[in-house]
N, C-alpha and C. Protein backbone atom coordinates (compact mmCIF):
# COMPACT_ATOMS: atom_id res chain seq x y z
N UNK A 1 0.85 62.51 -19.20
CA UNK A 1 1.37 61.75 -20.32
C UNK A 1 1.45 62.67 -21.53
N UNK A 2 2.77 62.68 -22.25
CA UNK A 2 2.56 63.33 -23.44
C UNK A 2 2.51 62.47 -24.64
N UNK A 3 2.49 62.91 -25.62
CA UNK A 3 2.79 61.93 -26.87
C UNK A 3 2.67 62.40 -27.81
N UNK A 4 3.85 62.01 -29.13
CA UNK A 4 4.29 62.78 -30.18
C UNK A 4 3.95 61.43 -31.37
N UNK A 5 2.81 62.17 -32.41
CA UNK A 5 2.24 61.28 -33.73
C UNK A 5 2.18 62.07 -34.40
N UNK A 6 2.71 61.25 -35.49
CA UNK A 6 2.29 62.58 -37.12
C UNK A 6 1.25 62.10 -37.84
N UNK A 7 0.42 63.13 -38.32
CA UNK A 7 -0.65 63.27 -38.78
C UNK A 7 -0.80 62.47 -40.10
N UNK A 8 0.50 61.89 -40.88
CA UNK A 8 0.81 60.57 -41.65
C UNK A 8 0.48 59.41 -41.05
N UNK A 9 0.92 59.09 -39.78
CA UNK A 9 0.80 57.74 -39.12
C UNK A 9 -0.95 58.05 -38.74
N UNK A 10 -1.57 58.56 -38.60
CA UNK A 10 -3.19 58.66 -38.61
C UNK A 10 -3.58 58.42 -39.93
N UNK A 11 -3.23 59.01 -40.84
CA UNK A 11 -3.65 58.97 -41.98
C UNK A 11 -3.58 57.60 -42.48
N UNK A 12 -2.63 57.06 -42.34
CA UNK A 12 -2.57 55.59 -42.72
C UNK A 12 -2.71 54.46 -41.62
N UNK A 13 -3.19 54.76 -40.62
CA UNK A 13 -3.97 53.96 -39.06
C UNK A 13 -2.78 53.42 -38.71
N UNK A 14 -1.57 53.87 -38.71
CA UNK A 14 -0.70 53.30 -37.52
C UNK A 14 -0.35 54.52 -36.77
N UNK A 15 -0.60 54.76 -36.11
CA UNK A 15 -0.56 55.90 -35.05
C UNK A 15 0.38 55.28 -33.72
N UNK A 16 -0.24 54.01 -33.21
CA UNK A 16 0.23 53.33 -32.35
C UNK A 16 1.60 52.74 -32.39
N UNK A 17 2.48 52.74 -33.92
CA UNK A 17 3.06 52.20 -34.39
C UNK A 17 4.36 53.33 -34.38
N UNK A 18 3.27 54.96 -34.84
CA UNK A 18 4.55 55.74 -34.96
C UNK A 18 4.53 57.04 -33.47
N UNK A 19 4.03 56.23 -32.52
CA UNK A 19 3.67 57.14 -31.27
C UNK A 19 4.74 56.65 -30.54
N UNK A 20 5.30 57.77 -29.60
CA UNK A 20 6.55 57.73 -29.16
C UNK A 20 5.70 58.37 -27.38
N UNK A 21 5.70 57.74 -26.11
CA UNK A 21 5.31 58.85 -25.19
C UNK A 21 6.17 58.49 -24.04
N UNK A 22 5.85 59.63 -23.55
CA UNK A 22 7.04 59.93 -22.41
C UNK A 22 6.00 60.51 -21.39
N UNK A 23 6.03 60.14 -19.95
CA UNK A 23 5.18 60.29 -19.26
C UNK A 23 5.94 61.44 -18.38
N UNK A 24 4.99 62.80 -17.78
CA UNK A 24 6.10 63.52 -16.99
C UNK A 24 5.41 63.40 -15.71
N UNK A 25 5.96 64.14 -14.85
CA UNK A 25 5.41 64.12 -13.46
C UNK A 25 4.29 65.56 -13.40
N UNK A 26 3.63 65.66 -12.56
CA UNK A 26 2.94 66.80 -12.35
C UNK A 26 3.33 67.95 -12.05
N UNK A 27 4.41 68.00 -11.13
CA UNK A 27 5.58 69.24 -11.14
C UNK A 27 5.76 69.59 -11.73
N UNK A 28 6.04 69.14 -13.19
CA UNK A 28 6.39 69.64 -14.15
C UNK A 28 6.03 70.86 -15.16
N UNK A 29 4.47 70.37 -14.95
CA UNK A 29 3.79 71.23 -15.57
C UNK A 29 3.63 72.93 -14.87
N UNK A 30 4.34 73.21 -13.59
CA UNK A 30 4.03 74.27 -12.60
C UNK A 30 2.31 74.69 -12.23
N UNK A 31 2.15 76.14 -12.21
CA UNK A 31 1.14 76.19 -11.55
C UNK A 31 -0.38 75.88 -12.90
N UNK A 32 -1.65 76.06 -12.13
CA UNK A 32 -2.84 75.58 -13.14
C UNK A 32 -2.94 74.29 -13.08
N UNK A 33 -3.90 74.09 -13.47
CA UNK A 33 -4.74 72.81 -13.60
C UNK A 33 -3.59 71.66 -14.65
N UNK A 34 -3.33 70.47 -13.93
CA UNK A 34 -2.46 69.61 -14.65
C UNK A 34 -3.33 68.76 -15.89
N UNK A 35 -2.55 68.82 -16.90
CA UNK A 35 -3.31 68.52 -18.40
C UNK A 35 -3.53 66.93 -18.36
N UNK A 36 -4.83 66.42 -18.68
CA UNK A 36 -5.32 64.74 -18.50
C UNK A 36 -4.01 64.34 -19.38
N UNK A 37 -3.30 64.44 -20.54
CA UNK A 37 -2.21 64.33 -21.53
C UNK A 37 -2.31 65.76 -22.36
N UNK A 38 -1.26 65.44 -23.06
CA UNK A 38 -0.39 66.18 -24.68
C UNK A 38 -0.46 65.35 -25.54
N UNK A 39 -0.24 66.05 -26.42
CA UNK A 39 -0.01 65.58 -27.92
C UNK A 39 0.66 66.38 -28.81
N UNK A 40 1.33 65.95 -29.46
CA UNK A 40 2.23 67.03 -30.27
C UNK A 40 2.03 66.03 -31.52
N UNK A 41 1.16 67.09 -32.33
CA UNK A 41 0.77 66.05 -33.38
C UNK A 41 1.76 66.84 -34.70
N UNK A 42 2.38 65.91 -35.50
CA UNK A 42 4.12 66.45 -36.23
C UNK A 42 2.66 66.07 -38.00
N UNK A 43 2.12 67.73 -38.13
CA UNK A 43 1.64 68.41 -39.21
C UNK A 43 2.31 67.54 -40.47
N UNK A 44 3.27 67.89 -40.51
CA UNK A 44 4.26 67.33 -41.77
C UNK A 44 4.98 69.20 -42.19
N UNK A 45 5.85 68.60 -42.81
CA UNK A 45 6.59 70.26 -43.30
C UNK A 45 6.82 71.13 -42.30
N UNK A 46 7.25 70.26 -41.44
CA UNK A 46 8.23 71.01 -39.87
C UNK A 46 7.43 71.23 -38.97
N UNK A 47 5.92 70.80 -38.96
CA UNK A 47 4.91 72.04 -38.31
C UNK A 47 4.60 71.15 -37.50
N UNK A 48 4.42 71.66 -35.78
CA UNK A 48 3.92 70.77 -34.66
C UNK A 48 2.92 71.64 -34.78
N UNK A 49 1.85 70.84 -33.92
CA UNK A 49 0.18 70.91 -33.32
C UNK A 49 0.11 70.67 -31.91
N UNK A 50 0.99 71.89 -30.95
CA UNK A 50 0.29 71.14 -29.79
C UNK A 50 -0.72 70.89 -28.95
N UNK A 51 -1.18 70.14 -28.31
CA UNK A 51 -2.79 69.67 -28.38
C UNK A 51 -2.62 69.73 -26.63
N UNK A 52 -3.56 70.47 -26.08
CA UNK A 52 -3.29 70.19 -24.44
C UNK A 52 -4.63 69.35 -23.99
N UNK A 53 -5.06 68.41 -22.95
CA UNK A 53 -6.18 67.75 -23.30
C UNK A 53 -6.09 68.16 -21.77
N UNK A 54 -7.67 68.79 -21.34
CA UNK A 54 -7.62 68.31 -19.80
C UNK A 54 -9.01 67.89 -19.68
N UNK A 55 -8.99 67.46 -17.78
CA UNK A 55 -10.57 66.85 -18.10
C UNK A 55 -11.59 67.85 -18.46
N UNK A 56 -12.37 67.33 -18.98
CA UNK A 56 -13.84 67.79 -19.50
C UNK A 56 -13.54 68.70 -20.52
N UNK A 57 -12.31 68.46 -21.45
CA UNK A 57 -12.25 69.07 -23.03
C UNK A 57 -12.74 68.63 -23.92
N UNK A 58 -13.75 69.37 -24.61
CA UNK A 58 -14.08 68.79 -26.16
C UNK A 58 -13.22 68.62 -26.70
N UNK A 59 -13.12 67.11 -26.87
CA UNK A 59 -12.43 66.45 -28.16
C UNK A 59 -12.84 66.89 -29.73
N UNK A 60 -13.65 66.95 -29.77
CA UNK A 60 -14.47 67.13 -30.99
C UNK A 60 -13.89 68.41 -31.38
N UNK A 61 -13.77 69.54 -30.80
CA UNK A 61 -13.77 70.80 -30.40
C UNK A 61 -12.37 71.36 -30.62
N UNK A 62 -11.83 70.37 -30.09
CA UNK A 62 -10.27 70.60 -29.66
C UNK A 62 -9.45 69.94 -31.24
N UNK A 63 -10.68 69.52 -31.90
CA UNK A 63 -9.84 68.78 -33.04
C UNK A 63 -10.23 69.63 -34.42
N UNK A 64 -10.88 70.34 -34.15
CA UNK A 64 -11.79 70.72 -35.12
C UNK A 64 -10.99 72.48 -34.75
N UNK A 65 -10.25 72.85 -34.01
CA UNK A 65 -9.49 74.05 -33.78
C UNK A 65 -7.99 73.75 -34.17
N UNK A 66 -7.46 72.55 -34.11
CA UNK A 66 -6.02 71.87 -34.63
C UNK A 66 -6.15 72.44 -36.03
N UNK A 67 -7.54 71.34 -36.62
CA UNK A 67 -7.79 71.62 -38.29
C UNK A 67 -7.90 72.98 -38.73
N UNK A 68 -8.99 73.52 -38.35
CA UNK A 68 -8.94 75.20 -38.68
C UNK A 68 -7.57 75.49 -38.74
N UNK A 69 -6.55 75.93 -37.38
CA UNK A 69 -5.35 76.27 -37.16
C UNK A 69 -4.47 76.20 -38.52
N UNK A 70 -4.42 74.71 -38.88
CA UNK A 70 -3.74 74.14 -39.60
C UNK A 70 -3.98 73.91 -41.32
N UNK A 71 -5.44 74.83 -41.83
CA UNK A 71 -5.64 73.99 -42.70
C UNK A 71 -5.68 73.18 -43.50
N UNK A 72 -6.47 72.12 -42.19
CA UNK A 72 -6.49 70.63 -42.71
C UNK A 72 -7.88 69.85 -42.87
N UNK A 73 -8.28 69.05 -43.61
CA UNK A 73 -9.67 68.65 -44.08
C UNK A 73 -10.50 67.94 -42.97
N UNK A 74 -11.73 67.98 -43.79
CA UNK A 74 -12.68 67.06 -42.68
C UNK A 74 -12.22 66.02 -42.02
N UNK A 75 -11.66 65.20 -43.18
CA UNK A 75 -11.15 63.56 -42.85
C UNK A 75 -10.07 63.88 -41.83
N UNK A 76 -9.21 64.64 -41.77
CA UNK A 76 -7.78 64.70 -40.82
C UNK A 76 -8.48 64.88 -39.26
N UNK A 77 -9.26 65.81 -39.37
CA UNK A 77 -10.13 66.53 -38.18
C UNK A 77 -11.24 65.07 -37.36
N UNK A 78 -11.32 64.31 -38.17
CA UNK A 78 -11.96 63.26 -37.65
C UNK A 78 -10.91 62.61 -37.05
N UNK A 79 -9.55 62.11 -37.85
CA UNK A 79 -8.84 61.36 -37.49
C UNK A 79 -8.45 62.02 -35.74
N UNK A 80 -8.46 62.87 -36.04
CA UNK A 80 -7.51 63.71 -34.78
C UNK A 80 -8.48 63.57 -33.64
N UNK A 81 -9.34 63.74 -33.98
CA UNK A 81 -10.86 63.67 -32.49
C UNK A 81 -10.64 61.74 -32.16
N UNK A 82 -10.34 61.01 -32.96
CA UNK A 82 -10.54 59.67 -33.21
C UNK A 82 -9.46 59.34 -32.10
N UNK A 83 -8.38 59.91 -32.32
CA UNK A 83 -6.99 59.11 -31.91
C UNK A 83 -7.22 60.04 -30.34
N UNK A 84 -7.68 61.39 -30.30
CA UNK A 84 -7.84 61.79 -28.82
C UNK A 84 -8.87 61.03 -28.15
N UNK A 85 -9.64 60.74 -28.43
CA UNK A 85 -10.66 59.69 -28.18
C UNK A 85 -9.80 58.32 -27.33
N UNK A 86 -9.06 57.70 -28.08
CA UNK A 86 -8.22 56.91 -27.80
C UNK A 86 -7.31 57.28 -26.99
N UNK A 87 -6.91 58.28 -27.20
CA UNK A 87 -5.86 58.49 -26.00
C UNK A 87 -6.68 58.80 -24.33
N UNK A 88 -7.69 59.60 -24.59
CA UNK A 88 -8.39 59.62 -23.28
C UNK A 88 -8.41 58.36 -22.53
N UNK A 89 -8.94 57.46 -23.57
CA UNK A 89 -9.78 56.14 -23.04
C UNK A 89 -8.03 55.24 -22.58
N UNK A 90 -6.82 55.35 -22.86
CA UNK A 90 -5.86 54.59 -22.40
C UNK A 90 -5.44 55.72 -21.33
N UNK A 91 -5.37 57.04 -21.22
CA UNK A 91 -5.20 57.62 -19.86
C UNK A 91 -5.71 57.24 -18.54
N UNK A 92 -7.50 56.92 -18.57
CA UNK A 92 -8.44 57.36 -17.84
C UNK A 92 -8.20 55.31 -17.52
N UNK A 93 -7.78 54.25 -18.02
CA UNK A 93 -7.53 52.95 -18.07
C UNK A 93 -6.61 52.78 -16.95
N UNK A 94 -5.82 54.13 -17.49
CA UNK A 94 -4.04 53.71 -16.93
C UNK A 94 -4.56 54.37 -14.98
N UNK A 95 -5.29 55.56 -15.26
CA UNK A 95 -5.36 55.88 -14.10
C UNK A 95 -6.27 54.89 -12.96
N UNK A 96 -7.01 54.29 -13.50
CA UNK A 96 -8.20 53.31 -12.94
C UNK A 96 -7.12 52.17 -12.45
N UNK A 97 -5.83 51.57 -12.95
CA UNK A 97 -5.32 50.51 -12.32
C UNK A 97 -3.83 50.90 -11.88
N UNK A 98 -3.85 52.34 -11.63
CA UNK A 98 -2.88 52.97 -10.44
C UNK A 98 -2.77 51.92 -9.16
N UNK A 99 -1.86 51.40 -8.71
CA UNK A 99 -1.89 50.94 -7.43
C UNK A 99 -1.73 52.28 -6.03
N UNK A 100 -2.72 51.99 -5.56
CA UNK A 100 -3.06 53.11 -4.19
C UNK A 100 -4.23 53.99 -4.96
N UNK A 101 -4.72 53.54 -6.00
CA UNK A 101 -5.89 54.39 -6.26
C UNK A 101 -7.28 54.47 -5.29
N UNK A 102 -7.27 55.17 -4.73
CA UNK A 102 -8.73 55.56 -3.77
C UNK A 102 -10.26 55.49 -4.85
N UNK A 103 -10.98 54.31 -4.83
CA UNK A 103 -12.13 54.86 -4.98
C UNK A 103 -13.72 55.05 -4.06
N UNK A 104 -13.77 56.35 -4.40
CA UNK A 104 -14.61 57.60 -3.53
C UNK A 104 -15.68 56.19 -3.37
N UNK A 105 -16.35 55.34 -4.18
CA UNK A 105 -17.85 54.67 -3.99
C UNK A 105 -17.63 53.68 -2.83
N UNK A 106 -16.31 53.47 -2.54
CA UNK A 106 -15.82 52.41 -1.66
C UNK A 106 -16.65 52.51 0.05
């Protein structure tokens, strides 16, 4: 799953409102480990952030290297860990009610 939010629509808590996603196939990505989602977070003043998320990435980590990158403040750097947070938790949702999902405890 990818998905494209600007760091405005966080700032003012509609994220969900100005999030646009497009889901790709795994092929797509070629060889390496396929990314849990993307994010292409739209900086403001032309500037993308792209964000690769796979499993077992610090969020925290991964948001707090956007900000550095970008210098951008505490508050943005929260927002950004906040909304990956969220995005994990609707990935890891979406994958749990896959039809033909195998689970291993079965």
């Amino acid at each position: 799953r990818e998905t494209v939010v600007s760091l405005a629509a966080l700032q003012a808590g509609t994220a969900q409102a100005a999030e646009v996603a497009a889901t790709r196939s795994a092929d797509s990505f070629g060889a390496g480990p396929v990314p849990q989602f993307e994010v292409e977070l739209d900086i403001g003043d032309g500037r993308i952030a792209p964000i690769v998320v796979h499993e077992g990435t610090d969020l925290d980590s991964a948001a707090a290297a956007v900000a550095g990158a970008h210098i951008l403040g505490g508050a943005d750097e929260r927002r950004i860990a906040a909304y990956l947070r969220r995005m994990r938790e609707e990935v890891l949702a979406s994958a749990a009610a896959a039809p033909g999902r195998v689970d291993s405890a079965a």
